[in-house]
Protein backbone atom coordinates (compact mmCIF):
# COMPACT_ATOMS: atom_id res chain seq x y z
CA UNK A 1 -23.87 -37.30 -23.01
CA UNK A 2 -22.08 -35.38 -20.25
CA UNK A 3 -23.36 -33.94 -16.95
CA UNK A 4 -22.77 -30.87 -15.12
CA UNK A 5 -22.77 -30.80 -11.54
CA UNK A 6 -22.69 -27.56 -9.33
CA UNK A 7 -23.35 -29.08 -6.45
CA UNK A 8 -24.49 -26.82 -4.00
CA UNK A 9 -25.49 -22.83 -3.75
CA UNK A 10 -27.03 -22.12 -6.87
CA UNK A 11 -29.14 -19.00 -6.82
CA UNK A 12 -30.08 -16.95 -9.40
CA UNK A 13 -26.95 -15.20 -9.88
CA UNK A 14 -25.18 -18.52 -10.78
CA UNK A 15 -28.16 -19.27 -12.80
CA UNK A 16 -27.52 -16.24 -14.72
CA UNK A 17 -23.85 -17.05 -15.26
CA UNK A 18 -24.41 -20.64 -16.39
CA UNK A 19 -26.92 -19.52 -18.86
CA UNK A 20 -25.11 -16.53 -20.22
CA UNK A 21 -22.09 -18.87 -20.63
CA UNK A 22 -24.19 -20.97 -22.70
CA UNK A 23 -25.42 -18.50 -25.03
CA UNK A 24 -21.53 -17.12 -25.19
CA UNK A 25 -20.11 -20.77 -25.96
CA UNK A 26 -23.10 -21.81 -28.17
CA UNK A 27 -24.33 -24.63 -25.98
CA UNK A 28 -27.40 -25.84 -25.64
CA UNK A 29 -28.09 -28.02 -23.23
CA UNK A 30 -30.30 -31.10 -23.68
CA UNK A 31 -31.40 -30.86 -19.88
CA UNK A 32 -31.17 -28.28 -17.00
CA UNK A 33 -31.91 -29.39 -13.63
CA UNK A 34 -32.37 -27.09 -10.54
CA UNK A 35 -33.21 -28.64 -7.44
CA UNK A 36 -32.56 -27.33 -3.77
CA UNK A 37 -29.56 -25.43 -4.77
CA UNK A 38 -27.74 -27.80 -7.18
CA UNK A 39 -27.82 -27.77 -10.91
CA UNK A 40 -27.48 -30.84 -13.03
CA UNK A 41 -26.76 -29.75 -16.71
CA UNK A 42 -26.90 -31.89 -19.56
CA UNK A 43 -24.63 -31.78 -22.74
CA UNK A 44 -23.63 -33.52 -25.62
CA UNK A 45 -20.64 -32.28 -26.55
CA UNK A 46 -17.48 -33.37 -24.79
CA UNK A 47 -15.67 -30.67 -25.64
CA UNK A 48 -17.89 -27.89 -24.92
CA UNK A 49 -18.79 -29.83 -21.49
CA UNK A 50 -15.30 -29.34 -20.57
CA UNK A 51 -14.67 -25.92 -21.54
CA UNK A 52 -17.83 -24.45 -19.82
CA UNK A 53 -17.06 -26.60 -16.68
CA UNK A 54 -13.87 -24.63 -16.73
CA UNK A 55 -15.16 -21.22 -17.19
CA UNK A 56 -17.99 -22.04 -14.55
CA UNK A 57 -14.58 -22.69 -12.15
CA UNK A 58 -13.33 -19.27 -13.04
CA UNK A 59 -16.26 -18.12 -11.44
CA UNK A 60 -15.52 -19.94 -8.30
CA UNK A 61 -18.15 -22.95 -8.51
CA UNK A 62 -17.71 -26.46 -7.72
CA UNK A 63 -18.20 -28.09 -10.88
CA UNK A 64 -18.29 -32.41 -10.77
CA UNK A 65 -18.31 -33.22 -14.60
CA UNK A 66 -19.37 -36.44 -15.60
CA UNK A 67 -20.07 -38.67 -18.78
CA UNK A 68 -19.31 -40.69 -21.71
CA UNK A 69 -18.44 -40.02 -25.30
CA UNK A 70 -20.63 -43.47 -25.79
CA UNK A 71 -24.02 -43.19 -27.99
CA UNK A 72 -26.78 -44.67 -25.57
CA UNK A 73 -28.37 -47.40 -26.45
CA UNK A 74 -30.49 -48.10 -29.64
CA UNK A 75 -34.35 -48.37 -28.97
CA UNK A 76 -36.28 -51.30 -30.29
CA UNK A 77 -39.14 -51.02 -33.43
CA UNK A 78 -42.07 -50.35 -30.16
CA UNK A 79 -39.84 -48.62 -28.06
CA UNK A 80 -39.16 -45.77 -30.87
CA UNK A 81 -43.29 -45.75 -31.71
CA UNK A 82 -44.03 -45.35 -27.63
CA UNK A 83 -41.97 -42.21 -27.73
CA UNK A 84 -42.85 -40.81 -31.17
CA UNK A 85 -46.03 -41.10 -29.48
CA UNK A 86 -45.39 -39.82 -26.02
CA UNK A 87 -43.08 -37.00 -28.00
CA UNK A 88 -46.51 -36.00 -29.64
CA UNK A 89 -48.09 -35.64 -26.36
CA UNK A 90 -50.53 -38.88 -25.65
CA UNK A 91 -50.41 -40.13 -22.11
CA UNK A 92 -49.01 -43.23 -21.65
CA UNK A 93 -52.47 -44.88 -21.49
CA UNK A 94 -53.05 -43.39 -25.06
CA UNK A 95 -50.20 -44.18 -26.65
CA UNK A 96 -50.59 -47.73 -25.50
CA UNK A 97 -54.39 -47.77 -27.11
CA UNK A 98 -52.71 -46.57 -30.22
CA UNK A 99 -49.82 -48.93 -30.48
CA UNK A 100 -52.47 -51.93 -29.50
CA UNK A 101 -50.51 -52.71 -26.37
CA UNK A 102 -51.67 -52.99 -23.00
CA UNK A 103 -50.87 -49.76 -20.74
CA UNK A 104 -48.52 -52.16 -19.06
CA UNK A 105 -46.52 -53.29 -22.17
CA UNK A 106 -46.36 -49.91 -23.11
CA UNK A 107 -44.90 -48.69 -19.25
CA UNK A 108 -42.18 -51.41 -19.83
CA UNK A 109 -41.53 -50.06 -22.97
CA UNK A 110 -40.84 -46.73 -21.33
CA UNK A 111 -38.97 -48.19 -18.37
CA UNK A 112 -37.04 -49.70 -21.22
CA UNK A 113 -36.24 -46.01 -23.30
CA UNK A 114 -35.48 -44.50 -19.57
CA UNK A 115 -33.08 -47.19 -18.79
CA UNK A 116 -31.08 -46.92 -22.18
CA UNK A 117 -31.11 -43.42 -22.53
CA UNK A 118 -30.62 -42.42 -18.78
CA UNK A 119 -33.29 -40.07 -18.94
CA UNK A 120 -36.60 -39.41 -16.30
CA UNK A 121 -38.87 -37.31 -17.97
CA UNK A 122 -40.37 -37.73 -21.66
CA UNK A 123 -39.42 -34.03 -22.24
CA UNK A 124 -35.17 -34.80 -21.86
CA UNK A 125 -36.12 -37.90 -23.78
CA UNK A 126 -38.07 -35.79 -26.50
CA UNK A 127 -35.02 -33.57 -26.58
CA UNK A 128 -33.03 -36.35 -27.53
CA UNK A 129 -35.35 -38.07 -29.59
CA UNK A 130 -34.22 -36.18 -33.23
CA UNK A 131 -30.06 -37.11 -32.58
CA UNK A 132 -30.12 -40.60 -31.10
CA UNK A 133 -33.38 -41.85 -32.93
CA UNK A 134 -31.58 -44.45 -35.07
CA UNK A 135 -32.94 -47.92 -35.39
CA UNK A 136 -31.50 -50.86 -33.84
CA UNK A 137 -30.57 -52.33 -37.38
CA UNK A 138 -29.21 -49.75 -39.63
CA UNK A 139 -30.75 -52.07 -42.30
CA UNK A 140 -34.33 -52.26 -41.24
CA UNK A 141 -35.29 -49.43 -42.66
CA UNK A 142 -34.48 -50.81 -45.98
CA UNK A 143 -31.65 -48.41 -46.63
CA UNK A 144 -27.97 -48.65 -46.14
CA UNK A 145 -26.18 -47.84 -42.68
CA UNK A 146 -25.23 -44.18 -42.61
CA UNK A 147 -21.40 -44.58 -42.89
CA UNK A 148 -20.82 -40.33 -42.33
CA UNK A 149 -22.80 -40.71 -38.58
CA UNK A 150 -20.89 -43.91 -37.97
CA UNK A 151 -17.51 -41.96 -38.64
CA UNK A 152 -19.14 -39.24 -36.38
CA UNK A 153 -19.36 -41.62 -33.43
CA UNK A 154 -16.02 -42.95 -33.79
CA UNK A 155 -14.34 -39.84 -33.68
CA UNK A 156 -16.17 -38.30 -30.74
């Protein structure tokens, strides 16, 4: 995944721009942050990253463009049930009376998915959830490891 940065002196004008630029280049972002006049922007795609951090200089912003073509992190068996249920909206404390876990176990669990997926909220991690939910083992599932998402990953 690859960040974004305009670091400072984004109003609605350069709101508009960044968005428009998005629908023009067919991104779509898997996070937008705005806070006190900088705009974290998450993405993906390497490629697009780069080429809308480009076009966003054209326009005369400071653009800081971070990432890694790395896949985060694989969640564990409980770690992928705590956010298919936090994805369906329970509460932690919910989720963690439907998994049969303590609301502890299940905030470690979620300290866990945050850590390997560098994400805050459980909406950028819901946003995620249907391109990097793959299990741990490729074989637990019972079926065999998906050799055209593997090539995928190398390639990226």
């Amino acid at each position: 995944m690859w960040t974004l940065t305009v670091a400072h002196g984004v109003e609605l004008d350069e709101l508009a721009v960044v968005i428009a630029l998005c629908l023009r280049l067919d991104i779509h972002p898997l996070g937008l942050h705005l806070r006190g006049g900088r705009l974290d922007l998450q993405v993906e795609d390497s490629v697009k990253a780069r080429m809308l951090a480009s076009y966003l200089r054209l326009f005369g912003m400071a653009i800081h463009l971070s990432g890694s073509a790395c896949r985060p992190k694989a969640l564990s068996p409980r770690e992928r049930e705590l956010l298919g249920n936090l994805s369906e909206g329970l509460q932690l404390k919910e989720a963690a009376l439907r998994m049969g876990v303590t609301e502890t176990t299940a905030r470690e669990y979620w300290t866990r998915v945050k850590e390997k997926w560098k994400v805050r909220t459980v909406g950028h991690a819901a946003a995620l959830w249907p391109e990097l939910d793959t299990p741990a083992d490729p074989q637990q599932d019972g079926g065999s490891p998906d050799l055209e998402a593997l090539f995928h990953s190398l390639v990226r």
